[in-house]
N, C-alpha and C. Protein backbone atom coordinates (compact mmCIF):
# COMPACT_ATOMS: atom_id res chain seq x y z
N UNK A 1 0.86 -1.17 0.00
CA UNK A 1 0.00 0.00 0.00
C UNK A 1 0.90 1.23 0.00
N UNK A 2 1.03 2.17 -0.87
CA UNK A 2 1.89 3.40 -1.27
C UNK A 2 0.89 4.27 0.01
N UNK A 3 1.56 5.51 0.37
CA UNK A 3 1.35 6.74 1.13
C UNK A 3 0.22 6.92 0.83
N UNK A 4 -0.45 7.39 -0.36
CA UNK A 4 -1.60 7.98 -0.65
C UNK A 4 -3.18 6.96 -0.34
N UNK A 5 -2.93 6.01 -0.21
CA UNK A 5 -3.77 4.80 0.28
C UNK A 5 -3.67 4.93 1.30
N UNK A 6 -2.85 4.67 2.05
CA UNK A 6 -2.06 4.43 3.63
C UNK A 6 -3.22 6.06 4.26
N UNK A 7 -3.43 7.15 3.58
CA UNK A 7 -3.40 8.11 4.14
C UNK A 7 -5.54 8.04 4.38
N UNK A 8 -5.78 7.21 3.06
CA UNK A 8 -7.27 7.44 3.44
C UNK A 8 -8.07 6.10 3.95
N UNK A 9 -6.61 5.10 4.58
CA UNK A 9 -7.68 3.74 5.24
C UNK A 9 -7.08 4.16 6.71
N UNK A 10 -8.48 3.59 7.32
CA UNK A 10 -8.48 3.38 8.92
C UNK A 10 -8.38 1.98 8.77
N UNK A 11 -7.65 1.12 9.59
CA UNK A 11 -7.80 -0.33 9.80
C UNK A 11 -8.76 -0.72 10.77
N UNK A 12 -9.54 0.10 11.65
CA UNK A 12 -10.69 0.34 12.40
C UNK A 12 -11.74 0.40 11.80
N UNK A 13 -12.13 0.64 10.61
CA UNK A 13 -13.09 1.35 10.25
C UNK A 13 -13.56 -0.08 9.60
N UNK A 14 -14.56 -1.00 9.34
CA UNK A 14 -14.94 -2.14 9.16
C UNK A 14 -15.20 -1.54 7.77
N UNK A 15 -15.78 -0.95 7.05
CA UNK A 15 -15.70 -0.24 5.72
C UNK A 15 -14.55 -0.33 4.68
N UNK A 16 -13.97 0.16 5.51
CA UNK A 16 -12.41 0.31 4.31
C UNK A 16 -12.18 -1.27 4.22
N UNK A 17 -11.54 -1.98 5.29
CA UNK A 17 -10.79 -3.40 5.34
C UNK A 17 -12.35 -4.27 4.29
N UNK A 18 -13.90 -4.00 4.32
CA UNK A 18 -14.38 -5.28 3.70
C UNK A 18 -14.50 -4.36 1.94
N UNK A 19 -14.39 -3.55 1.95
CA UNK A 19 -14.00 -2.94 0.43
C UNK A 19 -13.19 -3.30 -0.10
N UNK A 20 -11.33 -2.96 0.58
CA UNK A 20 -10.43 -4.34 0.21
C UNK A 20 -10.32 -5.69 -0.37
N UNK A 21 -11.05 -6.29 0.79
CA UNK A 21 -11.26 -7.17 0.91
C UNK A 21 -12.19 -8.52 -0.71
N UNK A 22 -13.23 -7.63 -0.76
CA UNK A 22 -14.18 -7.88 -1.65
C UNK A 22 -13.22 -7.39 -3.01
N UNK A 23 -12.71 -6.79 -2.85
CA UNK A 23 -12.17 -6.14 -4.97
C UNK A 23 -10.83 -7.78 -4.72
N UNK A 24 -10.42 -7.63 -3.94
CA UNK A 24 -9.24 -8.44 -4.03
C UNK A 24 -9.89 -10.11 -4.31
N UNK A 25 -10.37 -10.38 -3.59
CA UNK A 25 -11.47 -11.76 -3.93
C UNK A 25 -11.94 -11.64 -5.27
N UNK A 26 -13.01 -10.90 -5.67
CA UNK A 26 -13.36 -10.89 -6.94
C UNK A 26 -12.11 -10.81 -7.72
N UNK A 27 -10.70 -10.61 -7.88
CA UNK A 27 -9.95 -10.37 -8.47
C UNK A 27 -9.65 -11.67 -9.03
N UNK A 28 -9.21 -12.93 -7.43
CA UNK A 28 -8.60 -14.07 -7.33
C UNK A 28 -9.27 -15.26 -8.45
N UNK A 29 -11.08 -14.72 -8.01
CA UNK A 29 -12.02 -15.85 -8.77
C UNK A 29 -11.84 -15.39 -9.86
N UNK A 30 -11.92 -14.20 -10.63
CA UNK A 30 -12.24 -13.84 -11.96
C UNK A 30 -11.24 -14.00 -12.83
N UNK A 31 -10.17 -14.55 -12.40
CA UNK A 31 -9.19 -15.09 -13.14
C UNK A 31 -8.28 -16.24 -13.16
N UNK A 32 -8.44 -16.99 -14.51
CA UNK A 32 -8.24 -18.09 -14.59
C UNK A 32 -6.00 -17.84 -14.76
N UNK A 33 -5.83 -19.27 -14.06
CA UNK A 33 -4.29 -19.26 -14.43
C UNK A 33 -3.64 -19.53 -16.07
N UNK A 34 -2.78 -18.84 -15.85
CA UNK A 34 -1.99 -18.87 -17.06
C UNK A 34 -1.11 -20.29 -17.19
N UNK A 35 -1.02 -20.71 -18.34
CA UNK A 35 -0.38 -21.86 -18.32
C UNK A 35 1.10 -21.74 -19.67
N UNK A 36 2.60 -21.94 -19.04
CA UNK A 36 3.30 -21.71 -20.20
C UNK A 36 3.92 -23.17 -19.98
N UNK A 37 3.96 -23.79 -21.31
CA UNK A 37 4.91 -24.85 -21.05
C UNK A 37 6.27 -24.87 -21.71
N UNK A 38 7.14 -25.38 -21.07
CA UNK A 38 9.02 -25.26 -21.43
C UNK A 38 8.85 -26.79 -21.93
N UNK A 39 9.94 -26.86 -23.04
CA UNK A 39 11.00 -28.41 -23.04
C UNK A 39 11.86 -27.79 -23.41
N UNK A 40 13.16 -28.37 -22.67
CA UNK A 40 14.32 -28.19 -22.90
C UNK A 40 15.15 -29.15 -23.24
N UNK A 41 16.19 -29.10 -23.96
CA UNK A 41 17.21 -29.89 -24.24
C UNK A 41 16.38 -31.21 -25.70
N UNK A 42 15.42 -31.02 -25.85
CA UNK A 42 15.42 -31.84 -27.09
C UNK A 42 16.21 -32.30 -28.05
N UNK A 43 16.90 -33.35 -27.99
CA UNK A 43 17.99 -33.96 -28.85
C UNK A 43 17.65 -34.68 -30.18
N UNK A 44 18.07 -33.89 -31.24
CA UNK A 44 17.82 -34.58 -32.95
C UNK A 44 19.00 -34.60 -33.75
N UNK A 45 19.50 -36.02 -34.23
CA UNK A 45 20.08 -35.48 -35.15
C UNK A 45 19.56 -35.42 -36.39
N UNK A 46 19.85 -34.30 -37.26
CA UNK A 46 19.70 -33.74 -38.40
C UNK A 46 20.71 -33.71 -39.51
N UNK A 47 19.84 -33.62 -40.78
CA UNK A 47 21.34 -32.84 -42.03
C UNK A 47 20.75 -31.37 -42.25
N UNK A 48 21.24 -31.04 -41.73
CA UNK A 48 21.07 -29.07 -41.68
C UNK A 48 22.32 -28.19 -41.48
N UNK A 49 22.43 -27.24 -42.31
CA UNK A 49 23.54 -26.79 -42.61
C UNK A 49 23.73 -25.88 -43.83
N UNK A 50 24.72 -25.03 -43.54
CA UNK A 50 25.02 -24.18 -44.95
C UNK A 50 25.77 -25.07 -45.86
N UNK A 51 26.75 -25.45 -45.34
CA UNK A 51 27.55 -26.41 -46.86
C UNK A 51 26.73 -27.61 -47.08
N UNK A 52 27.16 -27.75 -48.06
CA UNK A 52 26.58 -29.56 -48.82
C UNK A 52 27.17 -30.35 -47.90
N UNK A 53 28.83 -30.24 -47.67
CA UNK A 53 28.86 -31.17 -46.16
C UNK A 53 28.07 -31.45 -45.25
N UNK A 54 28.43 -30.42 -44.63
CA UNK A 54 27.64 -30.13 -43.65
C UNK A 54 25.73 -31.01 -43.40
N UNK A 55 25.60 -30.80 -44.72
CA UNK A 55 23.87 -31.29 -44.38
C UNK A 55 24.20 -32.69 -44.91
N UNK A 56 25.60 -33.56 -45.44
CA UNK A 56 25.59 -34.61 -45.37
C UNK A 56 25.91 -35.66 -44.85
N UNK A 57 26.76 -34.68 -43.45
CA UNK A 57 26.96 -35.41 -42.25
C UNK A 57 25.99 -35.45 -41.65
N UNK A 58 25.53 -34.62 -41.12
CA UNK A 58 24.79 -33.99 -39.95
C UNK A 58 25.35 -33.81 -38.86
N UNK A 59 24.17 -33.71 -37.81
CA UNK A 59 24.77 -33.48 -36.79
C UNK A 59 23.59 -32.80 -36.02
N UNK A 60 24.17 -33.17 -34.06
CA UNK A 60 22.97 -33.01 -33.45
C UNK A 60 22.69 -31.70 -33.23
N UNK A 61 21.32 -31.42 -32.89
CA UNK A 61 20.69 -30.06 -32.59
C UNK A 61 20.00 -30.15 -31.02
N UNK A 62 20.13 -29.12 -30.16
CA UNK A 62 19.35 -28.84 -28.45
C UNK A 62 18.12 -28.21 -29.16
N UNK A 63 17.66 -29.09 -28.82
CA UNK A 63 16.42 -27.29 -29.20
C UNK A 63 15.22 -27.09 -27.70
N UNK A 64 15.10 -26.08 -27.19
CA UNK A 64 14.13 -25.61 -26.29
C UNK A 64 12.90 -25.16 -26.92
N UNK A 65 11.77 -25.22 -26.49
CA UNK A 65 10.63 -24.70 -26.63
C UNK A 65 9.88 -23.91 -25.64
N UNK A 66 9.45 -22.80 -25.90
CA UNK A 66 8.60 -22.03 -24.83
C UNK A 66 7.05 -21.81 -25.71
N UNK A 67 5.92 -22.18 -24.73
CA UNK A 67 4.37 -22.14 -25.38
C UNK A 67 3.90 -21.86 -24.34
N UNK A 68 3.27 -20.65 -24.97
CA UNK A 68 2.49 -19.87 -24.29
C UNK A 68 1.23 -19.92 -24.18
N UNK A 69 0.66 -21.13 -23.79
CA UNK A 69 -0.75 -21.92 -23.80
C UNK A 69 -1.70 -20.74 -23.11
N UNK A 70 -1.51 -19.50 -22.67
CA UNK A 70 -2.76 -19.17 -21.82
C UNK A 70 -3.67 -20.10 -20.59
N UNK A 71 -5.00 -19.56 -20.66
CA UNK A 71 -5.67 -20.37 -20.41
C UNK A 71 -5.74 -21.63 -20.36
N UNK A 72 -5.45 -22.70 -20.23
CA UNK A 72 -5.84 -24.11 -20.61
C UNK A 72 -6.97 -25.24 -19.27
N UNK A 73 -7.71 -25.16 -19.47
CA UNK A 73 -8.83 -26.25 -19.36
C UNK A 73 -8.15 -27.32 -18.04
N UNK A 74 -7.00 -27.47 -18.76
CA UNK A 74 -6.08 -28.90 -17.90
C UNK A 74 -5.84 -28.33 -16.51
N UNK A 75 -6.37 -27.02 -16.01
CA UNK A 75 -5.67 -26.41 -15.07
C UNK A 75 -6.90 -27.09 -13.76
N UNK A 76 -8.08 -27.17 -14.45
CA UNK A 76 -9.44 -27.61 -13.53
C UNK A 76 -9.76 -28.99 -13.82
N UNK A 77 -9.68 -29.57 -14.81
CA UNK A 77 -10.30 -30.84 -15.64
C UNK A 77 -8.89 -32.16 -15.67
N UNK A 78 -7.86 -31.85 -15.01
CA UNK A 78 -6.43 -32.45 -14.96
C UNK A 78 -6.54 -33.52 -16.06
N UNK A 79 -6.52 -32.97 -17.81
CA UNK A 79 -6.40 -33.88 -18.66
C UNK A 79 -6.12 -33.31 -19.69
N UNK A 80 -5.07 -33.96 -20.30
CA UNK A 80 -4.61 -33.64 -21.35
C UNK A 80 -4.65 -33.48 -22.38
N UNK A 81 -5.61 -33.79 -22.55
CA UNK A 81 -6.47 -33.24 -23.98
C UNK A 81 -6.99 -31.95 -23.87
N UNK A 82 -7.19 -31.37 -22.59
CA UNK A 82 -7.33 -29.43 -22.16
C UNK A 82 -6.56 -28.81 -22.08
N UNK A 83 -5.32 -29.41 -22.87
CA UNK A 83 -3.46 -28.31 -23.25
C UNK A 83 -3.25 -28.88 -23.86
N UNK A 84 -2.22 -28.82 -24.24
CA UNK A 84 -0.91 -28.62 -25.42
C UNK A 84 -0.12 -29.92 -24.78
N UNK A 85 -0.12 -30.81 -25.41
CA UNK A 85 0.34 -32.14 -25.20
C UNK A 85 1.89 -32.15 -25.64
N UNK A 86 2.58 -32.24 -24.30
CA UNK A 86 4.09 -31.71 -25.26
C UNK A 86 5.27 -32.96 -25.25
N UNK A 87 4.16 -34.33 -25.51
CA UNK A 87 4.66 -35.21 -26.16
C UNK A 87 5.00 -35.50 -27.71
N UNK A 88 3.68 -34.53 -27.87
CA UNK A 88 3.26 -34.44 -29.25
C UNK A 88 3.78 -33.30 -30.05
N UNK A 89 4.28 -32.18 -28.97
CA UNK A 89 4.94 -31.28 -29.54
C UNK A 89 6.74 -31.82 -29.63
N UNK A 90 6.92 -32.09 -28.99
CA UNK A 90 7.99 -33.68 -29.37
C UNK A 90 8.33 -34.15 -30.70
N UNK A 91 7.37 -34.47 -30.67
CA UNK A 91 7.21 -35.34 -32.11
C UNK A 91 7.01 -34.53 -33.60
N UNK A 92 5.95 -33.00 -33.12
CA UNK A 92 6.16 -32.59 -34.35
C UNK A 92 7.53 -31.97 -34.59
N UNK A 93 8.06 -31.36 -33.62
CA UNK A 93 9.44 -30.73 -34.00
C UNK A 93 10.55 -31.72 -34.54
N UNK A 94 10.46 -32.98 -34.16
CA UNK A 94 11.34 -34.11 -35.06
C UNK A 94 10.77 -34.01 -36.32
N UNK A 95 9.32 -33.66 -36.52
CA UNK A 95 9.06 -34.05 -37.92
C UNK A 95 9.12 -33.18 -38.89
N UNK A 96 9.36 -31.88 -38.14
CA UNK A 96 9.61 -30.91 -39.23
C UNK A 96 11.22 -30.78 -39.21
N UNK A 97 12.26 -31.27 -38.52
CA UNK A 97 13.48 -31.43 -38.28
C UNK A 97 13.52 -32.19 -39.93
N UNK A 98 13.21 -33.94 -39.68
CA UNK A 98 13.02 -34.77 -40.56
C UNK A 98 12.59 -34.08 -42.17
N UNK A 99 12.01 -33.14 -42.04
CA UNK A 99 10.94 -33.31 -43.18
C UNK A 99 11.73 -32.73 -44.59
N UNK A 100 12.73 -32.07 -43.96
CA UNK A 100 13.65 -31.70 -45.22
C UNK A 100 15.18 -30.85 -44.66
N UNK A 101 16.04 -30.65 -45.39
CA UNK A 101 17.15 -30.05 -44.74
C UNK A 101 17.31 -28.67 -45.12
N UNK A 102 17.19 -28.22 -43.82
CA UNK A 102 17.65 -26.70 -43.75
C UNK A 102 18.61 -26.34 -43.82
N UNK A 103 18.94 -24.64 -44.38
CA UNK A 103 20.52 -24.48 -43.75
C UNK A 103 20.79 -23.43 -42.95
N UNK A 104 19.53 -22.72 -42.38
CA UNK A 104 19.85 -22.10 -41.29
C UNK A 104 18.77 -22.53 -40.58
N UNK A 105 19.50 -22.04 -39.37
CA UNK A 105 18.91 -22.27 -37.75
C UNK A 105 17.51 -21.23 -37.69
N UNK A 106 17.44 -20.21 -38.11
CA UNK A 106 16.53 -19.16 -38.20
C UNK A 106 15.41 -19.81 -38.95
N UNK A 107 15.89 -20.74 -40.40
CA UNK A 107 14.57 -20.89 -41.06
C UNK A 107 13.71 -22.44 -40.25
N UNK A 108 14.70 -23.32 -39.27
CA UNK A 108 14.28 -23.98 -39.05
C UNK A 108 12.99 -24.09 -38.05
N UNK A 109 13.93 -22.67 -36.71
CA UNK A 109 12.66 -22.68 -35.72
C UNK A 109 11.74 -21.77 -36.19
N UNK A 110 12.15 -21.17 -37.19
CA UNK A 110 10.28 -20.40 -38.16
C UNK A 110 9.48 -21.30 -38.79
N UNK A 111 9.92 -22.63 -38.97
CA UNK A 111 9.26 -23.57 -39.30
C UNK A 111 7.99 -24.69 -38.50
N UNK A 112 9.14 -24.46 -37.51
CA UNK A 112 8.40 -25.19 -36.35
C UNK A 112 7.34 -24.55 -35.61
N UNK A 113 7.32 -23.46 -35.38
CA UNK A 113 6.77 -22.33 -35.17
C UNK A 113 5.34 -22.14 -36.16
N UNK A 114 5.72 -22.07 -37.28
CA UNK A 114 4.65 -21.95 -38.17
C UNK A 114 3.78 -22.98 -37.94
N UNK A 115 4.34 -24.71 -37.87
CA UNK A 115 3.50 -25.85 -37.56
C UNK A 115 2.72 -25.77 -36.23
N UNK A 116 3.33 -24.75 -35.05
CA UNK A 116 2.90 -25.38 -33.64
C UNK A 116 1.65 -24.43 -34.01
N UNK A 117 1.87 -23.52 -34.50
CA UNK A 117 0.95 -22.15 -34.71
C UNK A 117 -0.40 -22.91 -34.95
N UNK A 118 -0.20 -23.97 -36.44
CA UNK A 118 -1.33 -24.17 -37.10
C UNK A 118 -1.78 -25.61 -35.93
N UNK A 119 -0.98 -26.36 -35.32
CA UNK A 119 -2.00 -26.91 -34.68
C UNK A 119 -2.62 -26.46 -33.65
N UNK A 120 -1.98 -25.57 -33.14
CA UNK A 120 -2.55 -25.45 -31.51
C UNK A 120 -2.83 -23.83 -31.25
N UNK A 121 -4.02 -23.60 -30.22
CA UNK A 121 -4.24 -22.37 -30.51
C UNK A 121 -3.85 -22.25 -29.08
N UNK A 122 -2.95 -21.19 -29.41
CA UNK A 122 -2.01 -20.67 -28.25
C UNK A 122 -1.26 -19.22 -28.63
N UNK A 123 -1.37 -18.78 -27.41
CA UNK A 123 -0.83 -16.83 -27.59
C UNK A 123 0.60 -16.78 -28.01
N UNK A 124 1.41 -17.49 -27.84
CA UNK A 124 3.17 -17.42 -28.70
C UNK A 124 3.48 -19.03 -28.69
N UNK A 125 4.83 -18.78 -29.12
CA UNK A 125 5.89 -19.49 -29.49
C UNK A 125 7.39 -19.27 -28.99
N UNK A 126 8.12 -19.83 -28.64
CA UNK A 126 9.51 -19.79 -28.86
C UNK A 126 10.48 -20.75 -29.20
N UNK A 127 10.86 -20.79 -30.14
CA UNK A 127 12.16 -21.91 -30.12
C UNK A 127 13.42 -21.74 -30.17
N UNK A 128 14.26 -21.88 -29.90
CA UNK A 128 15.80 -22.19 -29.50
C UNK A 128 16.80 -23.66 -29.86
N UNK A 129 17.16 -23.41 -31.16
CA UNK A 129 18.06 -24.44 -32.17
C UNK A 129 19.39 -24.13 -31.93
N UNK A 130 19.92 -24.92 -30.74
CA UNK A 130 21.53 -24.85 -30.77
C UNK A 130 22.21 -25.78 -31.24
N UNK A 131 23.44 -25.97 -32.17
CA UNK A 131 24.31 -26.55 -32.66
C UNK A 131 25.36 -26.92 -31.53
N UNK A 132 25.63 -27.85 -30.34
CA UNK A 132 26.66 -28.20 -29.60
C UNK A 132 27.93 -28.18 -30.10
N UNK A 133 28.19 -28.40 -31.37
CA UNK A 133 29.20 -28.93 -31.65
C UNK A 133 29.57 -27.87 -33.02
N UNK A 134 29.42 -26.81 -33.53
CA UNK A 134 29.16 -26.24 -34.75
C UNK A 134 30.29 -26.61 -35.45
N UNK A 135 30.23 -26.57 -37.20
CA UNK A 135 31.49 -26.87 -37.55
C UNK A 135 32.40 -25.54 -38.26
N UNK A 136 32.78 -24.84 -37.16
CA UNK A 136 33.71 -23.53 -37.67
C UNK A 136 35.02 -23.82 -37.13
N UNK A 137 35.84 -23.16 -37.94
CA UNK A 137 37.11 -23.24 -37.45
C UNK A 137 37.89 -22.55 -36.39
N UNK A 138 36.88 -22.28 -35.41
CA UNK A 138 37.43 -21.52 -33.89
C UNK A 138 36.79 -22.18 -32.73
N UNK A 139 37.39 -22.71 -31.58
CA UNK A 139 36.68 -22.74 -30.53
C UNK A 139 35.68 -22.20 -30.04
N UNK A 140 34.32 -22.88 -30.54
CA UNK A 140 32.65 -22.29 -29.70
C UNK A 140 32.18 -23.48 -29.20
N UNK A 141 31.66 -23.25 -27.87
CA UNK A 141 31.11 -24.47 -27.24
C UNK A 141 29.65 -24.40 -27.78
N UNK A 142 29.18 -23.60 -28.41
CA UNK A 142 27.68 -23.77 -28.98
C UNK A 142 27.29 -22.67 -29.58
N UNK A 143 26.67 -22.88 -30.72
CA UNK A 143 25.78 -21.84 -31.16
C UNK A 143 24.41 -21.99 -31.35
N UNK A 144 23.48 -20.73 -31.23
CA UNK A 144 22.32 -21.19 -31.58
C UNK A 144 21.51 -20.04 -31.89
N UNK A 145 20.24 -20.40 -32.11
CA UNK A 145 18.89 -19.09 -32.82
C UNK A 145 17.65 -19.10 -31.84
N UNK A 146 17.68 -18.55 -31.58
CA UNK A 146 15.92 -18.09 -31.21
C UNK A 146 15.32 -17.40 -32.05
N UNK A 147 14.04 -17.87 -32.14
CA UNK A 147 13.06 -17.30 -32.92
C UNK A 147 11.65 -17.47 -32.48
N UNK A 148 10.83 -16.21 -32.29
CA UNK A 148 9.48 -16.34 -31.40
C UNK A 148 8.22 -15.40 -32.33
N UNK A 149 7.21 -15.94 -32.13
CA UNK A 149 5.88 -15.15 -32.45
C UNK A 149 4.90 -15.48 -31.83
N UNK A 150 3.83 -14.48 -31.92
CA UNK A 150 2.99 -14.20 -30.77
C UNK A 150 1.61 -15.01 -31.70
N UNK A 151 0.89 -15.75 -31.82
CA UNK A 151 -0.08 -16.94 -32.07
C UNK A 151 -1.34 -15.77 -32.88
């Protein structure tokens, strides 16, 4: 409570404290929880890459996901079919990994992104495609891309 509040409540006064009281309650019920779900560390290997080498070795990719499910159902109804099933989001990011070879990291998680978009209705996206191992000729313990949009 800032000064200017502080200056017009009595804590005596049964008035002020159930006015409080009541906005703050109606606040608690009238809003449902937010739900974001993370995976991290997702391990694929891929042929993705700028050189023709490169996408004919392959090589593995981390990738993180952030979904910004909002609302979801699963929060009262504890079932998974009332969110974003992120077994399945699992699976599609292997399949758009799989589905052809990229050669940048940027076009890959705009890809995935575009897919999570069209299945699932949800307020963003984020993904995060790191290369552990990149193949440049200087010591980097990793590189990687983020790329996010709002649903």
């Amino acid at each position: 409570m800032n000064e200017e509040d502080a200056e017009g409540y009595d804590p005596d006064d049964p008035g002020d404290a159930d006015d409080r009281d009541v906005g703050e309650e109606e606040d608690d019920e009238g809003s449902e929880p937010e739900v974001t779900i993370d995976i991290s560390g997702l391990s694929l290997y891929t042929h993705m890459g700028v050189t023709e080498a490169e996408r004919e070795v392959g090589q593995r990719l981390l990738i993180d996901i952030r979904i910004d499910v909002g609302e979801a159902d699963a929060t009262i109804t504890d079932r998974v079919e009332d969110t974003v099933n992120y077994a399945e989001v699992c699976e599609l990011v292997a399949l758009v990994a799989h589905a052809r070879s990229y050669r940048t990291l940027e076009r890959f998680c705009a890809a995935v992104i575009e897919r999570m978009l069209e299945r699932y209705e949800v307020n963003a996206v984020w993904v995060k495609a790191a290369k552990p191992e990149p193949p440049i000729a200087l010591p980097v313990s990793e590189v990687s891309v983020e790329v996010w949009r709002e649903g």
